[in-house]
ModelCIF file with pLDDT and N, C-alpha, C, O atoms, coordinates in Angstrom:
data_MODEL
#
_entry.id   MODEL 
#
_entity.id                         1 
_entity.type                       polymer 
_entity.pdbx_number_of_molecules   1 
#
_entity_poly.entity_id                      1 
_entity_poly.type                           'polypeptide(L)' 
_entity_poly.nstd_linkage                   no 
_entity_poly.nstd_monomer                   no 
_entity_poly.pdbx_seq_one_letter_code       
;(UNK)(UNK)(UNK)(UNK)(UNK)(UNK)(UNK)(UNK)(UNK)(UNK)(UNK)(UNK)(UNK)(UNK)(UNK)(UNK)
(UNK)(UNK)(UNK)(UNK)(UNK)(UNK)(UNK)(UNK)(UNK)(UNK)(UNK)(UNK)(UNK)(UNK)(UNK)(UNK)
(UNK)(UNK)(UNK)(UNK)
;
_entity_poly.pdbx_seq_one_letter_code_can   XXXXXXXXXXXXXXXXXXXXXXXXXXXXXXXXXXXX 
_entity_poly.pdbx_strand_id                 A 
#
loop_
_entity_poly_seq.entity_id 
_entity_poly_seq.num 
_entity_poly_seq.mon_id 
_entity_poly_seq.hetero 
1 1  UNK n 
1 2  UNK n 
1 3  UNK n 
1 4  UNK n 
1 5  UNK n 
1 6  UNK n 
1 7  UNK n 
1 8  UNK n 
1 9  UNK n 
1 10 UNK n 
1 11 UNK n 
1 12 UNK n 
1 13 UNK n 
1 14 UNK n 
1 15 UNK n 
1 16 UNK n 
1 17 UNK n 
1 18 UNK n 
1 19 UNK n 
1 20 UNK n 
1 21 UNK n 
1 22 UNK n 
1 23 UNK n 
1 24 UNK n 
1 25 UNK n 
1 26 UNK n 
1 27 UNK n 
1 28 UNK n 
1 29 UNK n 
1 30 UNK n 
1 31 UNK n 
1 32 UNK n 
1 33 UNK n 
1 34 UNK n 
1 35 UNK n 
1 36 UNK n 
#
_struct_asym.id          A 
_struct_asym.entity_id   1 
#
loop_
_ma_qa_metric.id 
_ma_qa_metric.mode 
_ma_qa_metric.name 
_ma_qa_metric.software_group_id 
_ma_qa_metric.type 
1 global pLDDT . pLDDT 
2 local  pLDDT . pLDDT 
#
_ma_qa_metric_global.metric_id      1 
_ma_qa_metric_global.metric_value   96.28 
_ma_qa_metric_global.model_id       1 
_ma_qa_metric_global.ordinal_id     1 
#
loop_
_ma_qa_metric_local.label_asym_id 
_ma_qa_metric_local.label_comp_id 
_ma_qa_metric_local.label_seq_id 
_ma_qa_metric_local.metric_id 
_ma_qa_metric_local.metric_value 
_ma_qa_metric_local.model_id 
_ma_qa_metric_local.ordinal_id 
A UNK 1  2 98.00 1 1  
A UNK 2  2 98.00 1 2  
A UNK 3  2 98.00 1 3  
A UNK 4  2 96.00 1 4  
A UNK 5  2 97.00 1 5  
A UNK 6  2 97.00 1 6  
A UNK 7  2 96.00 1 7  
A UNK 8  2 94.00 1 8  
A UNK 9  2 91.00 1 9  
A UNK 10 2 92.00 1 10 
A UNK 11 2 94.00 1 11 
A UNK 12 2 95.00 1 12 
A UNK 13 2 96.00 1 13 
A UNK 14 2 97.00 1 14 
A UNK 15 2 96.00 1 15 
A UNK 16 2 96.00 1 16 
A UNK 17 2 97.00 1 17 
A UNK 18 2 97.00 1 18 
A UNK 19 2 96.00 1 19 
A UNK 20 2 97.00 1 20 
A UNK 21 2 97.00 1 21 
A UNK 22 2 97.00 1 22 
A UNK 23 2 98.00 1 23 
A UNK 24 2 98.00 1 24 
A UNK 25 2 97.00 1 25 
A UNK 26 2 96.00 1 26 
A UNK 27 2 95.00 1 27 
A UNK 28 2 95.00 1 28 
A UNK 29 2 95.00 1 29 
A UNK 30 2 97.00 1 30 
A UNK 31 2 96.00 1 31 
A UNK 32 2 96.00 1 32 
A UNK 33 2 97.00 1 33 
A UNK 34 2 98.00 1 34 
A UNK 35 2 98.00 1 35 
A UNK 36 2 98.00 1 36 
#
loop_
_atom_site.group_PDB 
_atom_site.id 
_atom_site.type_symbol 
_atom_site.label_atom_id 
_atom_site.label_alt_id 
_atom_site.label_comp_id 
_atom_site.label_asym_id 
_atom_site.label_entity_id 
_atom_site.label_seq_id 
_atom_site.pdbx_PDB_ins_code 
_atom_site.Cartn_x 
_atom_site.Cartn_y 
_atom_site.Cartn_z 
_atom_site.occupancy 
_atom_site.B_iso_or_equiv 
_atom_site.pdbx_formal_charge 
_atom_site.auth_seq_id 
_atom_site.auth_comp_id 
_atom_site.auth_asym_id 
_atom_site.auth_atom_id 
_atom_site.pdbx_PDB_model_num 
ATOM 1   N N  . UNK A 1 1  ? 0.821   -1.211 0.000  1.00 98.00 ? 1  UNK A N  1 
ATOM 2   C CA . UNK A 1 1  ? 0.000   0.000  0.000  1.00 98.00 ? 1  UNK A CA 1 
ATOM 3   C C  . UNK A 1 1  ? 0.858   1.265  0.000  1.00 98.00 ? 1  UNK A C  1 
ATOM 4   O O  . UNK A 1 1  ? 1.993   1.220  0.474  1.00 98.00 ? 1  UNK A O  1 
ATOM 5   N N  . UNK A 1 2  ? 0.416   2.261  -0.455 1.00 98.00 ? 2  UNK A N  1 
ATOM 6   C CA . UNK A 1 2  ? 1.107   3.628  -0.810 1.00 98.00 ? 2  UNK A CA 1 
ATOM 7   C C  . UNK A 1 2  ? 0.794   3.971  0.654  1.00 98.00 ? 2  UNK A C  1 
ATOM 8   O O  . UNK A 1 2  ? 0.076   3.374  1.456  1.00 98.00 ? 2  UNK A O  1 
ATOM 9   N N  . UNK A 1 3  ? 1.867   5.616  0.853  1.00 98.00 ? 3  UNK A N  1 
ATOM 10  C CA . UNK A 1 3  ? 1.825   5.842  2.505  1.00 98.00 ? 3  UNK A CA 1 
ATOM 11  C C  . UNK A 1 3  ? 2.634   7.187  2.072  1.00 98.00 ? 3  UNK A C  1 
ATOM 12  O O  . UNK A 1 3  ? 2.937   7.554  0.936  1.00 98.00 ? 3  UNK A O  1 
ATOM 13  N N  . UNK A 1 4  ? 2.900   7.832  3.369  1.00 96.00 ? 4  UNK A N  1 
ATOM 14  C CA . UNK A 1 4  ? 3.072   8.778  2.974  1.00 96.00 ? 4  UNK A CA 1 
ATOM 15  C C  . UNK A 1 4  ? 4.467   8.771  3.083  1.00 96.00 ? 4  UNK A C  1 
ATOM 16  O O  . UNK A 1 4  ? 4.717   7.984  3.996  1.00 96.00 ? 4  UNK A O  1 
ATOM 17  N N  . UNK A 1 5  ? 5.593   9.268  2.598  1.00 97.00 ? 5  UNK A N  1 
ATOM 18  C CA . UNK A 1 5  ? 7.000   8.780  2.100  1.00 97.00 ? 5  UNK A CA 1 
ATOM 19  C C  . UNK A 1 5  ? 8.152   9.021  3.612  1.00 97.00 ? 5  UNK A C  1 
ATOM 20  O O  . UNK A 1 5  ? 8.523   9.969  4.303  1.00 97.00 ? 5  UNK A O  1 
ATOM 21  N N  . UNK A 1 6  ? 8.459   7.016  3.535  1.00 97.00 ? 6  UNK A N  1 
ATOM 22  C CA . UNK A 1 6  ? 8.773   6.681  4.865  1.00 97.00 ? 6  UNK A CA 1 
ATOM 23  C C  . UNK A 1 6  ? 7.964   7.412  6.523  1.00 97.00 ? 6  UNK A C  1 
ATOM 24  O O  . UNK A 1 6  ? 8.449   7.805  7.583  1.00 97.00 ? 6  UNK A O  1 
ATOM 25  N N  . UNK A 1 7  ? 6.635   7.307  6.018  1.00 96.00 ? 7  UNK A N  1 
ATOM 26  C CA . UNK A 1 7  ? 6.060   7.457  7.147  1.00 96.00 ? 7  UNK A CA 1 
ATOM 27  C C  . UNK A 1 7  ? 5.898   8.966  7.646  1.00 96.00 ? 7  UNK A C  1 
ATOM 28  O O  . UNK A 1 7  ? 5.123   9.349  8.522  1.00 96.00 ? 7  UNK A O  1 
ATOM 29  N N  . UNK A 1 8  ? 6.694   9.656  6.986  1.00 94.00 ? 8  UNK A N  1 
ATOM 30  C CA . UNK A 1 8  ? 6.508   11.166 7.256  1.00 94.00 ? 8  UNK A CA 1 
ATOM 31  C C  . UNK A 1 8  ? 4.843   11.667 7.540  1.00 94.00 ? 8  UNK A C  1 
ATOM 32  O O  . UNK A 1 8  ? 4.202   11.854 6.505  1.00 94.00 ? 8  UNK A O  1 
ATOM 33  N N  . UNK A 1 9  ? 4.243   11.853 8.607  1.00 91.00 ? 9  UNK A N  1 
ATOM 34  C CA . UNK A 1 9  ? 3.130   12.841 8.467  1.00 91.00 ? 9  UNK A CA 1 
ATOM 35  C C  . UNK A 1 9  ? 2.027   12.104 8.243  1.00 91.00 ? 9  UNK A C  1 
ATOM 36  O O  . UNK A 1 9  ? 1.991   10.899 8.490  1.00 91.00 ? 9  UNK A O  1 
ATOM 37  N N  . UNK A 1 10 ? 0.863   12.887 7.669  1.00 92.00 ? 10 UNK A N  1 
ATOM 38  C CA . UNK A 1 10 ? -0.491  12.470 7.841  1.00 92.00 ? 10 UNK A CA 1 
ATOM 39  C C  . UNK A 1 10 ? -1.403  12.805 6.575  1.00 92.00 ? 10 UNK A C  1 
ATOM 40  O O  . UNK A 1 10 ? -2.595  12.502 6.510  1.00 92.00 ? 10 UNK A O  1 
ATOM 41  N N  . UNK A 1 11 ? -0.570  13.581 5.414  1.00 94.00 ? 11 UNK A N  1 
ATOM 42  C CA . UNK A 1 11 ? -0.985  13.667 4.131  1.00 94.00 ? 11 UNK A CA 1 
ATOM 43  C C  . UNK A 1 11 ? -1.396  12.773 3.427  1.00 94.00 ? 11 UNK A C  1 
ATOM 44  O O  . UNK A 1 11 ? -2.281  12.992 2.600  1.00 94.00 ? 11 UNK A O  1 
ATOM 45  N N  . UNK A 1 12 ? -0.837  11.537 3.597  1.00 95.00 ? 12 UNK A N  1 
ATOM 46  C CA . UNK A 1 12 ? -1.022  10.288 2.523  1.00 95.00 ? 12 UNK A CA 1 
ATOM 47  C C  . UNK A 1 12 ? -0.444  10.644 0.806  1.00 95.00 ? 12 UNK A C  1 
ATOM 48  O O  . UNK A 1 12 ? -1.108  10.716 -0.228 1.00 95.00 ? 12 UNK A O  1 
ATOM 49  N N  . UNK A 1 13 ? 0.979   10.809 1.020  1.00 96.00 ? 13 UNK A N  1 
ATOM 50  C CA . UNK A 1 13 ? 1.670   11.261 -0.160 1.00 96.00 ? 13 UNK A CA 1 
ATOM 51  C C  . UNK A 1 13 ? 3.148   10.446 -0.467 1.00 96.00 ? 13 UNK A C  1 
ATOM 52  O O  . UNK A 1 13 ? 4.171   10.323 0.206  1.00 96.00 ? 13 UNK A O  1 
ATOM 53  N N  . UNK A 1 14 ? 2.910   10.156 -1.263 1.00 97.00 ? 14 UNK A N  1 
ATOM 54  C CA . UNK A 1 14 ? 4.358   9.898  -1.828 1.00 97.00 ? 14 UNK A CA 1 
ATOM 55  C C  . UNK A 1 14 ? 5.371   10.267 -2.866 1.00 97.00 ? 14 UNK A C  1 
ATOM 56  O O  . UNK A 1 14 ? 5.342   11.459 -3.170 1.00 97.00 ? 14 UNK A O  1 
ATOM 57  N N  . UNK A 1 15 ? 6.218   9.565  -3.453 1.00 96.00 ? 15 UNK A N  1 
ATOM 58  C CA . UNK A 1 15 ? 6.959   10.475 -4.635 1.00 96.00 ? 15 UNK A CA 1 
ATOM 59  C C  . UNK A 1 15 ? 6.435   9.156  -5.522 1.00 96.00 ? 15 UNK A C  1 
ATOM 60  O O  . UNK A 1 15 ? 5.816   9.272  -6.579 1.00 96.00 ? 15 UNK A O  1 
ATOM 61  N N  . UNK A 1 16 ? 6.758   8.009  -4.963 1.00 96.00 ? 16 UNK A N  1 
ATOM 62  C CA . UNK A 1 16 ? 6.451   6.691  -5.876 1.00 96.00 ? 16 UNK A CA 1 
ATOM 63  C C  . UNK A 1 16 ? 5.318   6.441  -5.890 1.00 96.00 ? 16 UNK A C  1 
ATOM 64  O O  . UNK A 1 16 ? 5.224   5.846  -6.964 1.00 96.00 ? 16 UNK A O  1 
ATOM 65  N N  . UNK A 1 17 ? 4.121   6.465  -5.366 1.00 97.00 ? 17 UNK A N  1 
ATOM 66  C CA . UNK A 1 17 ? 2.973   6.147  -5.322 1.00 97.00 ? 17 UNK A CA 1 
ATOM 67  C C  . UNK A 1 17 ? 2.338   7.231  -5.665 1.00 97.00 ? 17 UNK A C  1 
ATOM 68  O O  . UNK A 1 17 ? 1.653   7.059  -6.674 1.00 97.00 ? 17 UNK A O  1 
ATOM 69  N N  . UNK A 1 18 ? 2.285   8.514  -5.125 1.00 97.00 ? 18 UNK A N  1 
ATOM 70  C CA . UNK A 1 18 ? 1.263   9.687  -5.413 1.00 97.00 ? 18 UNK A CA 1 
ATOM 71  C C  . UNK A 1 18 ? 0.724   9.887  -4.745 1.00 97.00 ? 18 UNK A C  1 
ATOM 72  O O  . UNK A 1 18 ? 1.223   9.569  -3.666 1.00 97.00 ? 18 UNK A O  1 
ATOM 73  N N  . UNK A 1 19 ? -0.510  10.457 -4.647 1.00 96.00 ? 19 UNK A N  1 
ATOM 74  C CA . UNK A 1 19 ? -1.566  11.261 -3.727 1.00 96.00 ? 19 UNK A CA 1 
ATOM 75  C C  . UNK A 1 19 ? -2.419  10.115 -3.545 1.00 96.00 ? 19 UNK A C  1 
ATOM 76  O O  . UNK A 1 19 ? -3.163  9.722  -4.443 1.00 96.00 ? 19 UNK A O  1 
ATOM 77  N N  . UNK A 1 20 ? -2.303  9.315  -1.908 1.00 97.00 ? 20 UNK A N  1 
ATOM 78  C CA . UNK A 1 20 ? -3.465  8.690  -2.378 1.00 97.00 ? 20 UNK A CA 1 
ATOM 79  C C  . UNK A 1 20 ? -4.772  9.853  -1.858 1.00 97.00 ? 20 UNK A C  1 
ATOM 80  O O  . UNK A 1 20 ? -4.577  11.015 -1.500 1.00 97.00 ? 20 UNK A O  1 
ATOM 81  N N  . UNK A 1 21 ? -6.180  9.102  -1.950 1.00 97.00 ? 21 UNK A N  1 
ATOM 82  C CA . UNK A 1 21 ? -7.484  9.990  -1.975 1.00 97.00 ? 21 UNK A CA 1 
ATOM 83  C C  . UNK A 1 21 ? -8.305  9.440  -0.480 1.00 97.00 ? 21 UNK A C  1 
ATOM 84  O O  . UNK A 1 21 ? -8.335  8.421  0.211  1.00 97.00 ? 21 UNK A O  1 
ATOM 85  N N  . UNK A 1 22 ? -8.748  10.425 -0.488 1.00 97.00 ? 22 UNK A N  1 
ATOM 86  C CA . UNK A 1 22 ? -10.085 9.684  0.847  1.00 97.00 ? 22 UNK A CA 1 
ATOM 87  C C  . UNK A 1 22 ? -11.481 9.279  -0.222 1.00 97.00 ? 22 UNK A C  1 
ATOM 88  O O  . UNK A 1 22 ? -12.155 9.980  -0.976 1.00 97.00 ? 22 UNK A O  1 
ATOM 89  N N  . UNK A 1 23 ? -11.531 7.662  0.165  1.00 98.00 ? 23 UNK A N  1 
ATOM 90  C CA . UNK A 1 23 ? -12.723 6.847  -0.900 1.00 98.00 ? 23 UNK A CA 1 
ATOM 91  C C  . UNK A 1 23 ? -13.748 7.721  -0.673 1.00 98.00 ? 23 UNK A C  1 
ATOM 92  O O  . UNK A 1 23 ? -14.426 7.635  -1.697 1.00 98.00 ? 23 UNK A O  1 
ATOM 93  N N  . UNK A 1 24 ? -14.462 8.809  0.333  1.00 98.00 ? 24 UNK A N  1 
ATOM 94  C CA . UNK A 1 24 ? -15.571 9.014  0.719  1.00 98.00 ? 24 UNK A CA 1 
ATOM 95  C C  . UNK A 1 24 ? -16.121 10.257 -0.070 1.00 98.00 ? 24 UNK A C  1 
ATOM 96  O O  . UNK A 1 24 ? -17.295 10.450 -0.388 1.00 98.00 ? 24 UNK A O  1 
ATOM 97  N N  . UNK A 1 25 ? -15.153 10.975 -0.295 1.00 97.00 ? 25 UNK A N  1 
ATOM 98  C CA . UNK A 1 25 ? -14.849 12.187 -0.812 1.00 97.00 ? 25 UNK A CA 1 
ATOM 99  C C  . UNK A 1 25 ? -13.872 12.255 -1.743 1.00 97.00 ? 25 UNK A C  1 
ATOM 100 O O  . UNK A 1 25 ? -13.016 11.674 -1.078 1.00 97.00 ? 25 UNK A O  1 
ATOM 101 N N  . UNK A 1 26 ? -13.282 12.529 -2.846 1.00 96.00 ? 26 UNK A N  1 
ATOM 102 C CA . UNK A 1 26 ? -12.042 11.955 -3.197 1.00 96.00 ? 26 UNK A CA 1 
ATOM 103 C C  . UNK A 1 26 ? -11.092 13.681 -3.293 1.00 96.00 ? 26 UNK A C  1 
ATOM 104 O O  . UNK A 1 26 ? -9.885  13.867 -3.442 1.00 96.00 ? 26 UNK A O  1 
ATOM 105 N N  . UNK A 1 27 ? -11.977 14.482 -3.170 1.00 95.00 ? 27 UNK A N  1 
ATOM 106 C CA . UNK A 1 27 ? -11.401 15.957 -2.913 1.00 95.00 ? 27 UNK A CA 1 
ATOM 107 C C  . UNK A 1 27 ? -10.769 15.484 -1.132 1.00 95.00 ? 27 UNK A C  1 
ATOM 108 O O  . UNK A 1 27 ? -9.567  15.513 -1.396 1.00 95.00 ? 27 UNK A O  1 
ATOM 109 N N  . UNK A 1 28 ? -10.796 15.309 -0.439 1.00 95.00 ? 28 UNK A N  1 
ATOM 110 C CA . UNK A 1 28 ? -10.509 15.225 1.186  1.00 95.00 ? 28 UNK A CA 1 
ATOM 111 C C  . UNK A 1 28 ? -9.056  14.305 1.193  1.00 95.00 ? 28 UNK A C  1 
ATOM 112 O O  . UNK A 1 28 ? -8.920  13.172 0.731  1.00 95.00 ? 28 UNK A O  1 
ATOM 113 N N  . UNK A 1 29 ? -8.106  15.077 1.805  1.00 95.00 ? 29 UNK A N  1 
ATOM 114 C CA . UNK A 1 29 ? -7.414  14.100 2.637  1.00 95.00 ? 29 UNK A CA 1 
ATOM 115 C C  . UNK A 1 29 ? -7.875  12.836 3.220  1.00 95.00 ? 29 UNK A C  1 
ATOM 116 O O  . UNK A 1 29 ? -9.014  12.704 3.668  1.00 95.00 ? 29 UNK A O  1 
ATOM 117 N N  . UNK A 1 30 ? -6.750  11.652 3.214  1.00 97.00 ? 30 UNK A N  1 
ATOM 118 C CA . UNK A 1 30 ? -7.276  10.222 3.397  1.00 97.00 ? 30 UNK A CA 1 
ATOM 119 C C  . UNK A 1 30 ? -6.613  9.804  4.924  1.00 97.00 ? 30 UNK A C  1 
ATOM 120 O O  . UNK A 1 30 ? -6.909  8.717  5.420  1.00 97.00 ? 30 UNK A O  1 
ATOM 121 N N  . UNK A 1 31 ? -5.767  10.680 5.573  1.00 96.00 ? 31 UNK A N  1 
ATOM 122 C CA . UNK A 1 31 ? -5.295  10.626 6.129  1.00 96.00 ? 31 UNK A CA 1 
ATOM 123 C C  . UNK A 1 31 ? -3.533  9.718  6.419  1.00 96.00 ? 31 UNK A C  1 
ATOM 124 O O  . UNK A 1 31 ? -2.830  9.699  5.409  1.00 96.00 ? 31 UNK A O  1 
ATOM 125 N N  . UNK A 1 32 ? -3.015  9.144  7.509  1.00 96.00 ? 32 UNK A N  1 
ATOM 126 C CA . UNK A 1 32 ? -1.978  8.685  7.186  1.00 96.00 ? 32 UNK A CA 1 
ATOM 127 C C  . UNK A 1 32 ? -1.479  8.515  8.322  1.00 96.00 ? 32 UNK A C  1 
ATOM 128 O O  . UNK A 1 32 ? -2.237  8.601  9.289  1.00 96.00 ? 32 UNK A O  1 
ATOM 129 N N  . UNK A 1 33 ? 0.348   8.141  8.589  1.00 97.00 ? 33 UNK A N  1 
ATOM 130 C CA . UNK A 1 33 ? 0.820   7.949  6.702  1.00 97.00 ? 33 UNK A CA 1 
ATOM 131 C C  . UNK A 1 33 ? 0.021   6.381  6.492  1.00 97.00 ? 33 UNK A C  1 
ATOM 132 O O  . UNK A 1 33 ? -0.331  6.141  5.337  1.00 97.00 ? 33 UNK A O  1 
ATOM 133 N N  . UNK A 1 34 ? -0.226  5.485  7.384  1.00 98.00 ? 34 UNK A N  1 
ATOM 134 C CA . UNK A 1 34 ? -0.853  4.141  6.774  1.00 98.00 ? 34 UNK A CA 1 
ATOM 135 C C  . UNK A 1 34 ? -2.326  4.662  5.768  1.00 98.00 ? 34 UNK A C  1 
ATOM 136 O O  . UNK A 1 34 ? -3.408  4.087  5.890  1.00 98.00 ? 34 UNK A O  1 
ATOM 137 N N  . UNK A 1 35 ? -2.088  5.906  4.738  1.00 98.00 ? 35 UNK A N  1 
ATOM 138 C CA . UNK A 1 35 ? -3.020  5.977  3.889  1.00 98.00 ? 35 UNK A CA 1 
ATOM 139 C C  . UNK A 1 35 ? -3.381  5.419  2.904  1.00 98.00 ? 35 UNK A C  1 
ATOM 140 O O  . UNK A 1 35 ? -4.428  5.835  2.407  1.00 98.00 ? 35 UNK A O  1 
ATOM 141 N N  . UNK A 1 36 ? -2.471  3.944  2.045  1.00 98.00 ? 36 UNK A N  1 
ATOM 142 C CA . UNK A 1 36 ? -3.617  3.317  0.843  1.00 98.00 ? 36 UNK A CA 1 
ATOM 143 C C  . UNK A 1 36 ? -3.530  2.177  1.896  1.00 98.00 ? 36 UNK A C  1 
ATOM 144 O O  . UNK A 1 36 ? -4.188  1.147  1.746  1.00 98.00 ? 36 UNK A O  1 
#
C-alpha cells in the first residue's frame, strides 16, 4: 500500500505512489501515513 513517504506525516503522499485519496470524498485528505 502507498503511505506517505517513509512514514513522514499524515498527508497520505508519496513520490512513488502519489496522492493517495479519501474513498468518501475523493477531494478530502485520506489521512496517514498508513493511507492506501
Amino acid at each position: 500500500a502507498n503511505l506517505d513517504e517513509f512514514a513522514f506525516g499524515f498527508g497520505g503522499a508519496s513520490a512513488l505512489g502519489g496522492q493517495v485519496s479519501n474513498v468518501y470524498d475523493l477531494t478530502r485528505g485520506p489521512g496517514g501515513s498508513s493511507s492506501g
